[in-house]
PDB file of N, CA and C in Angstrom:
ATOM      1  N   UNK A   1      69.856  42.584  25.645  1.00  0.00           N
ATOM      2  CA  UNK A   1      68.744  43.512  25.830  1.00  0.00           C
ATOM      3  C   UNK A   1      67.689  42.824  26.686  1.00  0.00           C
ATOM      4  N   UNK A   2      67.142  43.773  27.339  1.00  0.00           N
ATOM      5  CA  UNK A   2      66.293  43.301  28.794  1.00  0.00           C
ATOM      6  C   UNK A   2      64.848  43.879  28.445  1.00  0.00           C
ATOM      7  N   UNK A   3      63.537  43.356  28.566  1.00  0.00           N
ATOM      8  CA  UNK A   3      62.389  44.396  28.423  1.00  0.00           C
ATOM      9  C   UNK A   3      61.766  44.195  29.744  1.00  0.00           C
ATOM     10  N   UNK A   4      61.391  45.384  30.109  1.00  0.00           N
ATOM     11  CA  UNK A   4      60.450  45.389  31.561  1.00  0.00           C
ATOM     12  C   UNK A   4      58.826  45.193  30.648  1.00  0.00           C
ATOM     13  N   UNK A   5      58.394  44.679  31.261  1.00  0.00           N
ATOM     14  CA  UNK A   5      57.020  44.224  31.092  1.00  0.00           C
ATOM     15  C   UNK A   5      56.241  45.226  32.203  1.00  0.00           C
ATOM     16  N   UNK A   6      55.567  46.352  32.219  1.00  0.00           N
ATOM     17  CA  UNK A   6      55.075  46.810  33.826  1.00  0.00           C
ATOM     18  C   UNK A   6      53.163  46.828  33.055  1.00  0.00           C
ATOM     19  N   UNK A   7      52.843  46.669  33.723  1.00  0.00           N
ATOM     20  CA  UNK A   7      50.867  46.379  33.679  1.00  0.00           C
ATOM     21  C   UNK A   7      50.694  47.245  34.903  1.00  0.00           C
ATOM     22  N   UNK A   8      49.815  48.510  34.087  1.00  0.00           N
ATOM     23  CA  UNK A   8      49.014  49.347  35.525  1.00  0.00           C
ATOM     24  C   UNK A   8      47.594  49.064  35.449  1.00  0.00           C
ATOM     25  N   UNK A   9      47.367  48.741  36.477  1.00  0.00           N
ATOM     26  CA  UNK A   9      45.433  48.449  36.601  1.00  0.00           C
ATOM     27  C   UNK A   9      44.931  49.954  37.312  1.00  0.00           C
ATOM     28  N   UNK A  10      44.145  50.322  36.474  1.00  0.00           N
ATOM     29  CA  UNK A  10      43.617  51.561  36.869  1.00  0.00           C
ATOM     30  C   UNK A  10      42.214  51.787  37.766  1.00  0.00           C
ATOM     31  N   UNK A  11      41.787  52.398  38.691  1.00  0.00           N
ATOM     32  CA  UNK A  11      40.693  52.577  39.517  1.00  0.00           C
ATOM     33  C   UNK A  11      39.841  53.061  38.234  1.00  0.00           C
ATOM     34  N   UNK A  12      38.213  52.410  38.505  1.00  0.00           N
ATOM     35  CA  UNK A  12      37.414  52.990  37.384  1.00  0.00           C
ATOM     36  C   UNK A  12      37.432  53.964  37.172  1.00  0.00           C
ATOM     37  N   UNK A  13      37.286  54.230  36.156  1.00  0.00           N
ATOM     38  CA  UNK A  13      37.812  55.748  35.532  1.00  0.00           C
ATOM     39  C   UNK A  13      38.316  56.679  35.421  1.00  0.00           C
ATOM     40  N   UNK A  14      39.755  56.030  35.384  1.00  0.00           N
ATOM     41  CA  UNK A  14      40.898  56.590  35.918  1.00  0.00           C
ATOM     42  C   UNK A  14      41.972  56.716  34.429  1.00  0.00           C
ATOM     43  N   UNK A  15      41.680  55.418  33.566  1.00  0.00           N
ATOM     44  CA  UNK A  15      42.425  55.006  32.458  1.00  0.00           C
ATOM     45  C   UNK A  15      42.874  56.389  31.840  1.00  0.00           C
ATOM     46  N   UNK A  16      42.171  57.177  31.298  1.00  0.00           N
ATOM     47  CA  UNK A  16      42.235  58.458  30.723  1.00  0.00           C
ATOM     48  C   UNK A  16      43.153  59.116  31.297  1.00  0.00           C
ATOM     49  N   UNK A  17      42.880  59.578  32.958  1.00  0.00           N
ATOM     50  CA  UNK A  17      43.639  60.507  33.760  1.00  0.00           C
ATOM     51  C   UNK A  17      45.078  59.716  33.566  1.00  0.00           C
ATOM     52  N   UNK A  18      45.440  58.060  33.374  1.00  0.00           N
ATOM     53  CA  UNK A  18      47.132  57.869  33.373  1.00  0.00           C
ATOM     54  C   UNK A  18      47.606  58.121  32.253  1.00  0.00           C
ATOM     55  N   UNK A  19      46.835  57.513  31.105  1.00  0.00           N
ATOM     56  CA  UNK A  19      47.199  58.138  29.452  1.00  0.00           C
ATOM     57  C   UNK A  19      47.752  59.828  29.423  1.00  0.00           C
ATOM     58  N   UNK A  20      46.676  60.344  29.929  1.00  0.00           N
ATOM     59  CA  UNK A  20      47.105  61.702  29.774  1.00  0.00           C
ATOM     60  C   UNK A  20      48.237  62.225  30.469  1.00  0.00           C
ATOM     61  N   UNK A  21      48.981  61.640  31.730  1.00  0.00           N
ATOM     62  CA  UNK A  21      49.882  61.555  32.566  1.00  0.00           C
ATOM     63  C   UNK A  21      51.171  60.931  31.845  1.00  0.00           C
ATOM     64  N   UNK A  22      51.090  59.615  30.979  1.00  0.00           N
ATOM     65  CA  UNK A  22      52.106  59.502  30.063  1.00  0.00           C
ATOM     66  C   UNK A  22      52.299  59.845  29.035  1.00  0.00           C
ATOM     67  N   UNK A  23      51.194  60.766  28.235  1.00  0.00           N
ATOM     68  CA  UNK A  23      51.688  61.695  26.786  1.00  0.00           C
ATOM     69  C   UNK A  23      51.918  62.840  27.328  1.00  0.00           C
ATOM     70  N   UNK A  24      50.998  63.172  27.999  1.00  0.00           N
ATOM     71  CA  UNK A  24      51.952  64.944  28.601  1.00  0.00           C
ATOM     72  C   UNK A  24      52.974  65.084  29.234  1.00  0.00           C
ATOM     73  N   UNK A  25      53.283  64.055  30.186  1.00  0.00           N
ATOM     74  CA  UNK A  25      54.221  64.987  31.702  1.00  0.00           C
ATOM     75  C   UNK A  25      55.403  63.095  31.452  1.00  0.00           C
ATOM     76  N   UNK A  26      54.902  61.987  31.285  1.00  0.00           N
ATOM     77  CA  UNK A  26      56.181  60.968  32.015  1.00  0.00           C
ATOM     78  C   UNK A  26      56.773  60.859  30.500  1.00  0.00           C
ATOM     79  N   UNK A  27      56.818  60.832  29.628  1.00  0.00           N
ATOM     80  CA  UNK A  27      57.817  60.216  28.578  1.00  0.00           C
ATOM     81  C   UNK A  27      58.049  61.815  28.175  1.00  0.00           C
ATOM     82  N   UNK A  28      58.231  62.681  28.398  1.00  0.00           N
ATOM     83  CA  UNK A  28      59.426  63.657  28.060  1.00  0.00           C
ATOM     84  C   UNK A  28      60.359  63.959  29.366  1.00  0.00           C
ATOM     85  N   UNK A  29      60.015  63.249  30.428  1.00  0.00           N
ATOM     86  CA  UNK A  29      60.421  62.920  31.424  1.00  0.00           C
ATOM     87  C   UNK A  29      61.751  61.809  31.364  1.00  0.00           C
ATOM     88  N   UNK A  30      60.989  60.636  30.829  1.00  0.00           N
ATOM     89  CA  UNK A  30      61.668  59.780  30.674  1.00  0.00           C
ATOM     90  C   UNK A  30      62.630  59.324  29.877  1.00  0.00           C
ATOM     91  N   UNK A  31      62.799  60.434  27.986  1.00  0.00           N
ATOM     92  CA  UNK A  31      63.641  60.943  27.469  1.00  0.00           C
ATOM     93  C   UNK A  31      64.915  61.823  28.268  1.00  0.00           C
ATOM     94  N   UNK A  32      64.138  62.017  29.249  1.00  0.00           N
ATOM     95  CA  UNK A  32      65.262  63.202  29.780  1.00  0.00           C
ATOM     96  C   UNK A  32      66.411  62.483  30.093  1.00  0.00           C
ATOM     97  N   UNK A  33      66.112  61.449  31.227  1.00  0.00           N
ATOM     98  CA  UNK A  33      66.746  60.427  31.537  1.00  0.00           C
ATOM     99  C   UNK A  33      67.242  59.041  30.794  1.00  0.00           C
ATOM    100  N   UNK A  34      66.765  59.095  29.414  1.00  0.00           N
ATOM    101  CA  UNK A  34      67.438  58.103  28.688  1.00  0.00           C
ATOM    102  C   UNK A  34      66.630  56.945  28.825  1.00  0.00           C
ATOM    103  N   UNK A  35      65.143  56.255  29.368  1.00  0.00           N
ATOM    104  CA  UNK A  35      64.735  55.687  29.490  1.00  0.00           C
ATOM    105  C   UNK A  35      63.902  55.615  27.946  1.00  0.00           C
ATOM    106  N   UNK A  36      64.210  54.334  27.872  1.00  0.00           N
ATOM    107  CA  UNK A  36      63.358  54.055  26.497  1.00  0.00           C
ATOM    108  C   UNK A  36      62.055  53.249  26.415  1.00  0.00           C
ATOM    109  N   UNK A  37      61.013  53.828  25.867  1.00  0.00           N
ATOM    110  CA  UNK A  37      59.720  52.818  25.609  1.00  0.00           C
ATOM    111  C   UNK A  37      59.694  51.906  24.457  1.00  0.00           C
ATOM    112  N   UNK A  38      59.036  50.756  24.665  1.00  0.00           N
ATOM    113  CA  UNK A  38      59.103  50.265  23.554  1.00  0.00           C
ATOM    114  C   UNK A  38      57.716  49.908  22.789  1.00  0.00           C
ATOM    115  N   UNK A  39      56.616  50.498  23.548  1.00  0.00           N
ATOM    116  CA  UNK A  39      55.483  49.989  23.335  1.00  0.00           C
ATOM    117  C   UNK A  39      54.764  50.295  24.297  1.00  0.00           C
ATOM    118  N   UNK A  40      53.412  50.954  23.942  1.00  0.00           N
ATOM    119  CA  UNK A  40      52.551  51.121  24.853  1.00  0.00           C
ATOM    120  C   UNK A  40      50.806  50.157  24.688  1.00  0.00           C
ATOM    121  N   UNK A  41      50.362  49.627  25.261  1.00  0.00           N
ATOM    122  CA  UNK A  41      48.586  49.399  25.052  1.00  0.00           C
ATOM    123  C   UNK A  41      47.751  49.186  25.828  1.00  0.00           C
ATOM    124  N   UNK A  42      46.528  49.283  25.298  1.00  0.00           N
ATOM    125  CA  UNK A  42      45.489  49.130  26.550  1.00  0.00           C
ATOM    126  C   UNK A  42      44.896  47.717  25.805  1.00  0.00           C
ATOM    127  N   UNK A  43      43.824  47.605  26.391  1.00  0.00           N
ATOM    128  CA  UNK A  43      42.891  46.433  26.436  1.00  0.00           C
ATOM    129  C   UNK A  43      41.732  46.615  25.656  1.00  0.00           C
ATOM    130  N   UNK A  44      41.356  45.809  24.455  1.00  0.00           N
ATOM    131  CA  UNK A  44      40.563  45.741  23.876  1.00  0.00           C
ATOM    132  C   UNK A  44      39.220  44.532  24.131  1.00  0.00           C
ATOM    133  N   UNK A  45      40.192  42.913  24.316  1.00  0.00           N
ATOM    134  CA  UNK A  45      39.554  42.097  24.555  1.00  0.00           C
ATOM    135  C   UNK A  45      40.297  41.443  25.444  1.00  0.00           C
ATOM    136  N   UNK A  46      39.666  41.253  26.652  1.00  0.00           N
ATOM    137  CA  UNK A  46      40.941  40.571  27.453  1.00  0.00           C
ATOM    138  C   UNK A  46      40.564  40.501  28.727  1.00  0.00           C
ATOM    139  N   UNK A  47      40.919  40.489  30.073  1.00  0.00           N
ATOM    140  CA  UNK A  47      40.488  40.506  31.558  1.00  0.00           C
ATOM    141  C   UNK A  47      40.321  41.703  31.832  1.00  0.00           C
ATOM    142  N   UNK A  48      40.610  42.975  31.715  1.00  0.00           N
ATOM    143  CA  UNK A  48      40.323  44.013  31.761  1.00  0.00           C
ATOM    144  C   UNK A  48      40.494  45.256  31.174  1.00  0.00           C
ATOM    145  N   UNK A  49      39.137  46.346  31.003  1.00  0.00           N
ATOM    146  CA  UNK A  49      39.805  47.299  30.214  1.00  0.00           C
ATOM    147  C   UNK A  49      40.048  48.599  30.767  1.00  0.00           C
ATOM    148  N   UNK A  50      40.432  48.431  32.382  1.00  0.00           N
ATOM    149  CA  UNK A  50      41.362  49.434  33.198  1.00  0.00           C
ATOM    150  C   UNK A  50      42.428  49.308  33.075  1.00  0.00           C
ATOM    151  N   UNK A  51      43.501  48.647  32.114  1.00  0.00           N
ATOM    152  CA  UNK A  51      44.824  48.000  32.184  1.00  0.00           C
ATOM    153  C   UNK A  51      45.252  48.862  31.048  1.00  0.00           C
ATOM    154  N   UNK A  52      46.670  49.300  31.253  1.00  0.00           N
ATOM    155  CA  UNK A  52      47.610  49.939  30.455  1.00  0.00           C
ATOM    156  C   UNK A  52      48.948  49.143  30.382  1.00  0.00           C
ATOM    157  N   UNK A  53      49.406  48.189  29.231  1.00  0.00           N
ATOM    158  CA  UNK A  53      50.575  47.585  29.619  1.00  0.00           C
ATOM    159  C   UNK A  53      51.536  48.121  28.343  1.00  0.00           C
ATOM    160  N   UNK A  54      52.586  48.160  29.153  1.00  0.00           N
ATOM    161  CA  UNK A  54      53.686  48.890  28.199  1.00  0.00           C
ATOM    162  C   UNK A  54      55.015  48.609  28.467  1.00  0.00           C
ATOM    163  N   UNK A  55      56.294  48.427  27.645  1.00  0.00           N
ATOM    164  CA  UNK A  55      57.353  47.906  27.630  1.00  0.00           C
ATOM    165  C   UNK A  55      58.551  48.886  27.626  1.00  0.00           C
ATOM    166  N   UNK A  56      59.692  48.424  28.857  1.00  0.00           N
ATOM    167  CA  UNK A  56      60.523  49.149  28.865  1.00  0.00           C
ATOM    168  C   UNK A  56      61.591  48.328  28.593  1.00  0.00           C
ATOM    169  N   UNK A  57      62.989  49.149  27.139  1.00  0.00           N
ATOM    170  CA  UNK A  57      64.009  48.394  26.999  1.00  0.00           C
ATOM    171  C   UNK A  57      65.010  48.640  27.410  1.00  0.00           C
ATOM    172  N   UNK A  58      65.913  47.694  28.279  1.00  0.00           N
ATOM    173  CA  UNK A  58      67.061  47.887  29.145  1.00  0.00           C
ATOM    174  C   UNK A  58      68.223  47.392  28.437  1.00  0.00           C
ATOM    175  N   UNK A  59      69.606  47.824  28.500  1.00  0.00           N
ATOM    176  CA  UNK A  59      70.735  47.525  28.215  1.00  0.00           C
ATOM    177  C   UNK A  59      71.296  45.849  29.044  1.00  0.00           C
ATOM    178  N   UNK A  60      70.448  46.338  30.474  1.00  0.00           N
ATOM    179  CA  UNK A  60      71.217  45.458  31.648  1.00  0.00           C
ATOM    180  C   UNK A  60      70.750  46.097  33.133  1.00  0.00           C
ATOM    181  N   UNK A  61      70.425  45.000  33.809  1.00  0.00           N
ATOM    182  CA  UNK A  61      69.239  45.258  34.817  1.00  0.00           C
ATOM    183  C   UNK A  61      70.756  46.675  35.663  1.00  0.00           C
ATOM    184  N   UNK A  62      71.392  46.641  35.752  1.00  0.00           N
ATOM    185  CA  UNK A  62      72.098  47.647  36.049  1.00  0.00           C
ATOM    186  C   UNK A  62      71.813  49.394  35.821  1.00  0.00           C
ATOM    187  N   UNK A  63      71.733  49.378  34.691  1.00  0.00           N
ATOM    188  CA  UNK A  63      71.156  50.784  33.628  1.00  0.00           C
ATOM    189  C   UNK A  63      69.678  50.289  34.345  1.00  0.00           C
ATOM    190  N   UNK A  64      68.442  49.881  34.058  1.00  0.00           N
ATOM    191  CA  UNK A  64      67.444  49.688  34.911  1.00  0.00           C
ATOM    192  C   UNK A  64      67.889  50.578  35.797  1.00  0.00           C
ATOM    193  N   UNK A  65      68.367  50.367  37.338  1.00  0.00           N
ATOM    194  CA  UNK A  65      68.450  50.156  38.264  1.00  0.00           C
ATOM    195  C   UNK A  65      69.070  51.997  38.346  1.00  0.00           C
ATOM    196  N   UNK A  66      70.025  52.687  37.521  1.00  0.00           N
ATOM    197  CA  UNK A  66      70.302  53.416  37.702  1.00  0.00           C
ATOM    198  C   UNK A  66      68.908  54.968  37.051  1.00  0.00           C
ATOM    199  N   UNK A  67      68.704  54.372  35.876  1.00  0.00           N
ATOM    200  CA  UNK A  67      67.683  55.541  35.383  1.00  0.00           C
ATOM    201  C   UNK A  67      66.494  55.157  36.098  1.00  0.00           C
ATOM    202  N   UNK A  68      65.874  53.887  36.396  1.00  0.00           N
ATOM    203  CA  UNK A  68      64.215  54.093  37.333  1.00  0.00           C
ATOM    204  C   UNK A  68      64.733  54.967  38.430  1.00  0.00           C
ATOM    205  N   UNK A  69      65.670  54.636  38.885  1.00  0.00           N
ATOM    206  CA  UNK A  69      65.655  55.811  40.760  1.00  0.00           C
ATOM    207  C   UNK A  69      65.852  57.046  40.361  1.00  0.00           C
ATOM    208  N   UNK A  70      66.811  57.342  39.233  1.00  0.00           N
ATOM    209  CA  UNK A  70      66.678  58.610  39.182  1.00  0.00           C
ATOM    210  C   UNK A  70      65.356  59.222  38.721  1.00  0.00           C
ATOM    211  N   UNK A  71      64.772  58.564  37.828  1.00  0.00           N
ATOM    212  CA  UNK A  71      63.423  59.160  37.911  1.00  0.00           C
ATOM    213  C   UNK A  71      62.712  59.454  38.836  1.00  0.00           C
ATOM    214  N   UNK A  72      62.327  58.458  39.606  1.00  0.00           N
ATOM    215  CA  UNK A  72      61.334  57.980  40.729  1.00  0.00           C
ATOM    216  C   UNK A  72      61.928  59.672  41.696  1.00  0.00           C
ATOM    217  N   UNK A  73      63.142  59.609  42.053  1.00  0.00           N
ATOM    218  CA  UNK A  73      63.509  60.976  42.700  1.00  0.00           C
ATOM    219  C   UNK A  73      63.381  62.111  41.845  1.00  0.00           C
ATOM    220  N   UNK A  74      63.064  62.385  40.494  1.00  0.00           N
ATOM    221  CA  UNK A  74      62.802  63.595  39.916  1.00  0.00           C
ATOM    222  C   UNK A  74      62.097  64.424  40.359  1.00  0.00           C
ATOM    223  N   UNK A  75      62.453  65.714  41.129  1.00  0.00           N
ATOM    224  CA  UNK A  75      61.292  66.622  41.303  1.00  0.00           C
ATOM    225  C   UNK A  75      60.489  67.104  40.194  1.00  0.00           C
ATOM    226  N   UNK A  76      60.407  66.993  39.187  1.00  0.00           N
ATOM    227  CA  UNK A  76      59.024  67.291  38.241  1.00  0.00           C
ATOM    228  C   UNK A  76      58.577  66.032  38.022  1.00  0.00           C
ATOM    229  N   UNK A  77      59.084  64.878  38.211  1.00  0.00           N
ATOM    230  CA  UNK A  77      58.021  63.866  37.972  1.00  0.00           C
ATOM    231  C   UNK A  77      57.487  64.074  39.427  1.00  0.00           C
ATOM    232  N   UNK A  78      57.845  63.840  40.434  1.00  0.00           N
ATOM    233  CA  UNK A  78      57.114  64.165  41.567  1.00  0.00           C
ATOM    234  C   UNK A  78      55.719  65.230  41.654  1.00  0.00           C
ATOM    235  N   UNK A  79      56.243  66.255  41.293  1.00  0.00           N
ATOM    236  CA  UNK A  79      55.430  67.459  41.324  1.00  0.00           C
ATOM    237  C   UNK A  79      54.127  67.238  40.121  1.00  0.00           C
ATOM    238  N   UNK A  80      54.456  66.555  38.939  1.00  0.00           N
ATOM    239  CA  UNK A  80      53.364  66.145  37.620  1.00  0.00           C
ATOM    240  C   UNK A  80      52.766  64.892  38.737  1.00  0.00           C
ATOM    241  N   UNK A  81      53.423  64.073  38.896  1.00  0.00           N
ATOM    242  CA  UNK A  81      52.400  63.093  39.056  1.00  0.00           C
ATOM    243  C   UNK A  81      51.448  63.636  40.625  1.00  0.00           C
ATOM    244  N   UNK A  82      51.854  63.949  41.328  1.00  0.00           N
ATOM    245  CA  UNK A  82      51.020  64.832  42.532  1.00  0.00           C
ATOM    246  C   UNK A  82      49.921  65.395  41.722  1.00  0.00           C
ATOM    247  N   UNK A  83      50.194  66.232  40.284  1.00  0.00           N
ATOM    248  CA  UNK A  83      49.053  67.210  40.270  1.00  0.00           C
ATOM    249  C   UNK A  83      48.566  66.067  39.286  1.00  0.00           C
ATOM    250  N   UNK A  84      48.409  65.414  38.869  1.00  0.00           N
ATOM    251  CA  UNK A  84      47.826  64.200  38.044  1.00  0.00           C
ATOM    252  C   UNK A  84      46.561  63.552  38.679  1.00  0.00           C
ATOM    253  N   UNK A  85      46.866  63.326  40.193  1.00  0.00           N
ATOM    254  CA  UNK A  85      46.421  62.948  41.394  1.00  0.00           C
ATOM    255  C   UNK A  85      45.462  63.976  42.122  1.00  0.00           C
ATOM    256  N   UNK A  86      45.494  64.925  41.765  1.00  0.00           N
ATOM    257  CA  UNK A  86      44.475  66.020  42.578  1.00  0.00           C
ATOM    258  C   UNK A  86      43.355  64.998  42.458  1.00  0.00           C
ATOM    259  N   UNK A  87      42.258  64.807  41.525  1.00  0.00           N
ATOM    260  CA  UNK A  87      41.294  64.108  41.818  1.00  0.00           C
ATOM    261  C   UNK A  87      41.363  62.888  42.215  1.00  0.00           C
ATOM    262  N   UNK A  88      42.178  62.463  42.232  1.00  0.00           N
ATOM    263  CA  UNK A  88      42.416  61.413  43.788  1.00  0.00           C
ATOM    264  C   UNK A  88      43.163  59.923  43.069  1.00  0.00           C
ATOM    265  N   UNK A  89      43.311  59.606  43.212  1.00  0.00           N
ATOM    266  CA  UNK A  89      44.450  58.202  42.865  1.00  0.00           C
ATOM    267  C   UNK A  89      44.044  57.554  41.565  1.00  0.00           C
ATOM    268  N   UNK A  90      44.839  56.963  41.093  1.00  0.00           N
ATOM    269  CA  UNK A  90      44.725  56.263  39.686  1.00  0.00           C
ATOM    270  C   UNK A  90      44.906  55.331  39.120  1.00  0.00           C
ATOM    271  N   UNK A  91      45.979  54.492  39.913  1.00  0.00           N
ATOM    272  CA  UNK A  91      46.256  53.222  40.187  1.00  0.00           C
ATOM    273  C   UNK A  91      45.855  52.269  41.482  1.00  0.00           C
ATOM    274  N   UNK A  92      45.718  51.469  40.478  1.00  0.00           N
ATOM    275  CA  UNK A  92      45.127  50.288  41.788  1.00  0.00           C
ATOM    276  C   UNK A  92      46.090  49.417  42.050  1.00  0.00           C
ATOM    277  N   UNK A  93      46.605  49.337  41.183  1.00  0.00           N
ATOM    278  CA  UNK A  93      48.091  48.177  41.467  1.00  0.00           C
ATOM    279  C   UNK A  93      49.054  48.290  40.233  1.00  0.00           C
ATOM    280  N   UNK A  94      50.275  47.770  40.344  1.00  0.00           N
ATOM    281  CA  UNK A  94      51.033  47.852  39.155  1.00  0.00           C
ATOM    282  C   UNK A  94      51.559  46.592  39.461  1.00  0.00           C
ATOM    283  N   UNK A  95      51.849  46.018  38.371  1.00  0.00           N
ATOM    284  CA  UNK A  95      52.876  44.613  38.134  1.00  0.00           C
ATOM    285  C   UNK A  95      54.434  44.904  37.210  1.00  0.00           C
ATOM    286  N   UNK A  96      55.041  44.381  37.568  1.00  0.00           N
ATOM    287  CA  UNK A  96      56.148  44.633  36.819  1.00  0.00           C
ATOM    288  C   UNK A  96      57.495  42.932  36.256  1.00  0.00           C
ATOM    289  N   UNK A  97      57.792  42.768  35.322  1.00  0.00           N
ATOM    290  CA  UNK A  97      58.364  41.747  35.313  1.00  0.00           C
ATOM    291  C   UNK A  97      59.607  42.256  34.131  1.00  0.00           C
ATOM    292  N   UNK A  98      60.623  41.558  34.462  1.00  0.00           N
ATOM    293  CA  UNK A  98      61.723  41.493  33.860  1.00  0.00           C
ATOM    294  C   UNK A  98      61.550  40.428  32.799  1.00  0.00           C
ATOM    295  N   UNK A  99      62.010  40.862  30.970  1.00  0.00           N
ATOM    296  CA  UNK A  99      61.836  39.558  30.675  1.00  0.00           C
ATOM    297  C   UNK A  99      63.189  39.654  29.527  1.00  0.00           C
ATOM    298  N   UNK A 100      63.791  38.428  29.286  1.00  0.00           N
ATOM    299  CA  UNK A 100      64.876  38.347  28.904  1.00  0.00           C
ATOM    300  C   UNK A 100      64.231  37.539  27.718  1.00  0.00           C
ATOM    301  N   UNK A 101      64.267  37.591  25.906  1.00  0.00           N
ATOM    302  CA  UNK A 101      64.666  36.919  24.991  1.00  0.00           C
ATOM    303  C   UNK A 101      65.163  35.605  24.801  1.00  0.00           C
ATOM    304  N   UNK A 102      64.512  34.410  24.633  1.00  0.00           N
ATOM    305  CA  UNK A 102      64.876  33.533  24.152  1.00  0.00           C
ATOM    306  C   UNK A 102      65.383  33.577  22.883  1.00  0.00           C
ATOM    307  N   UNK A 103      66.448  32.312  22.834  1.00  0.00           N
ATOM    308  CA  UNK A 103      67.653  32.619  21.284  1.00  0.00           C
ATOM    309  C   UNK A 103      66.656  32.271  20.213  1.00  0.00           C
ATOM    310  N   UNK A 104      65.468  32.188  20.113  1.00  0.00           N
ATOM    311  CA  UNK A 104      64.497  31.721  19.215  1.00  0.00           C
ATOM    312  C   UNK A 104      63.680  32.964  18.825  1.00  0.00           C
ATOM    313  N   UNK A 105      63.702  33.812  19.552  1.00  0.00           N
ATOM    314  CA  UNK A 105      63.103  35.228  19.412  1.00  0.00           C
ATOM    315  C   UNK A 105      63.488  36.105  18.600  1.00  0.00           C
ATOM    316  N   UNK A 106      62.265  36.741  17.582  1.00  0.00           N
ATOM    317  CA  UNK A 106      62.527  37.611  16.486  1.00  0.00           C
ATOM    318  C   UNK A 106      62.983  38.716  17.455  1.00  0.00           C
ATOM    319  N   UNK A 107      62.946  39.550  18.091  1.00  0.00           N
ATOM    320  CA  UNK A 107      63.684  40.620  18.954  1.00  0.00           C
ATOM    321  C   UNK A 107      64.895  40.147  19.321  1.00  0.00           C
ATOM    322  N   UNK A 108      65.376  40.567  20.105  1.00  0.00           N
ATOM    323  CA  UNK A 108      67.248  40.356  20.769  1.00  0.00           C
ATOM    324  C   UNK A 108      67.647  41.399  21.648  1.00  0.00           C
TER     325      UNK A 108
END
C-alpha cells in the first residue's frame, strides 16, 4: 500500500471555496472512480492556515496512474471545478509526494 501525501496552499480566502469543492462535487467524484481518501486536514498551528493536506491510498503507483487521469479527464470534474472557479482561482500551488511505509509502521 502506497499513500499520496498532496498539500494545497490556497490564495487568501479561498480555503472555504476548496473545502466546499471537496465535500460537494470531488469525493463523490472520486468514489466514482474508485479513488480512496484516507484523511483529510487543515492547519491549526503550523506554517500556514491556507493549507489543506490530505491522503490518498494506492494499491501500486500503477492503479495511481490509471484512476488520477481518468479523473483529471472527467467531464464533470472538469465542468465542477470550472464553476468552483467562477470567482477566480483557488490554488496557489499544490505539492504532492508518494510515500511508502516503513516495516516499523503501525499502517501497511
Amino acid at each position: 500500500m502506497l499513500h499520496e501525501l498532496r498539500i494545497y496552499r490556497c490564495l487568501p480566502g479561498r480555503l472555504p471555496a476548496l473545502l466546499n469543492r471537496f465535500q460537494n462535487s470531488t469525493l463523490p467524484i472520486w468514489q466514482r472512480h474508485g479513488i480512496r481518501q484516507a484523511g483529510f486536514w487543515t492547519t491549526v498551528i503550523g506554517e500556514s492556515n491556507l493549507d489543506l493536506h490530505y491522503l490518498l491510498a494506492w494499491e501500486s503507483l500503477a492503479e495511481r496512474e490509471t484512476k488520477w487521469n481518468a479523473f483529471q479527464a472527467d467531464p464533470e470534474w472538469i465542468a465542477k471545478r470550472a464553476e468552483s472557479e467562477k470567482d477566480g482561482p483557488i490554488l496557489a500551488n499544490v505539492s504532492s509526494a508518494i510515500l511508502q511505509p516503513t516495516a516499523f509502521s503501525s499502517v501497511k
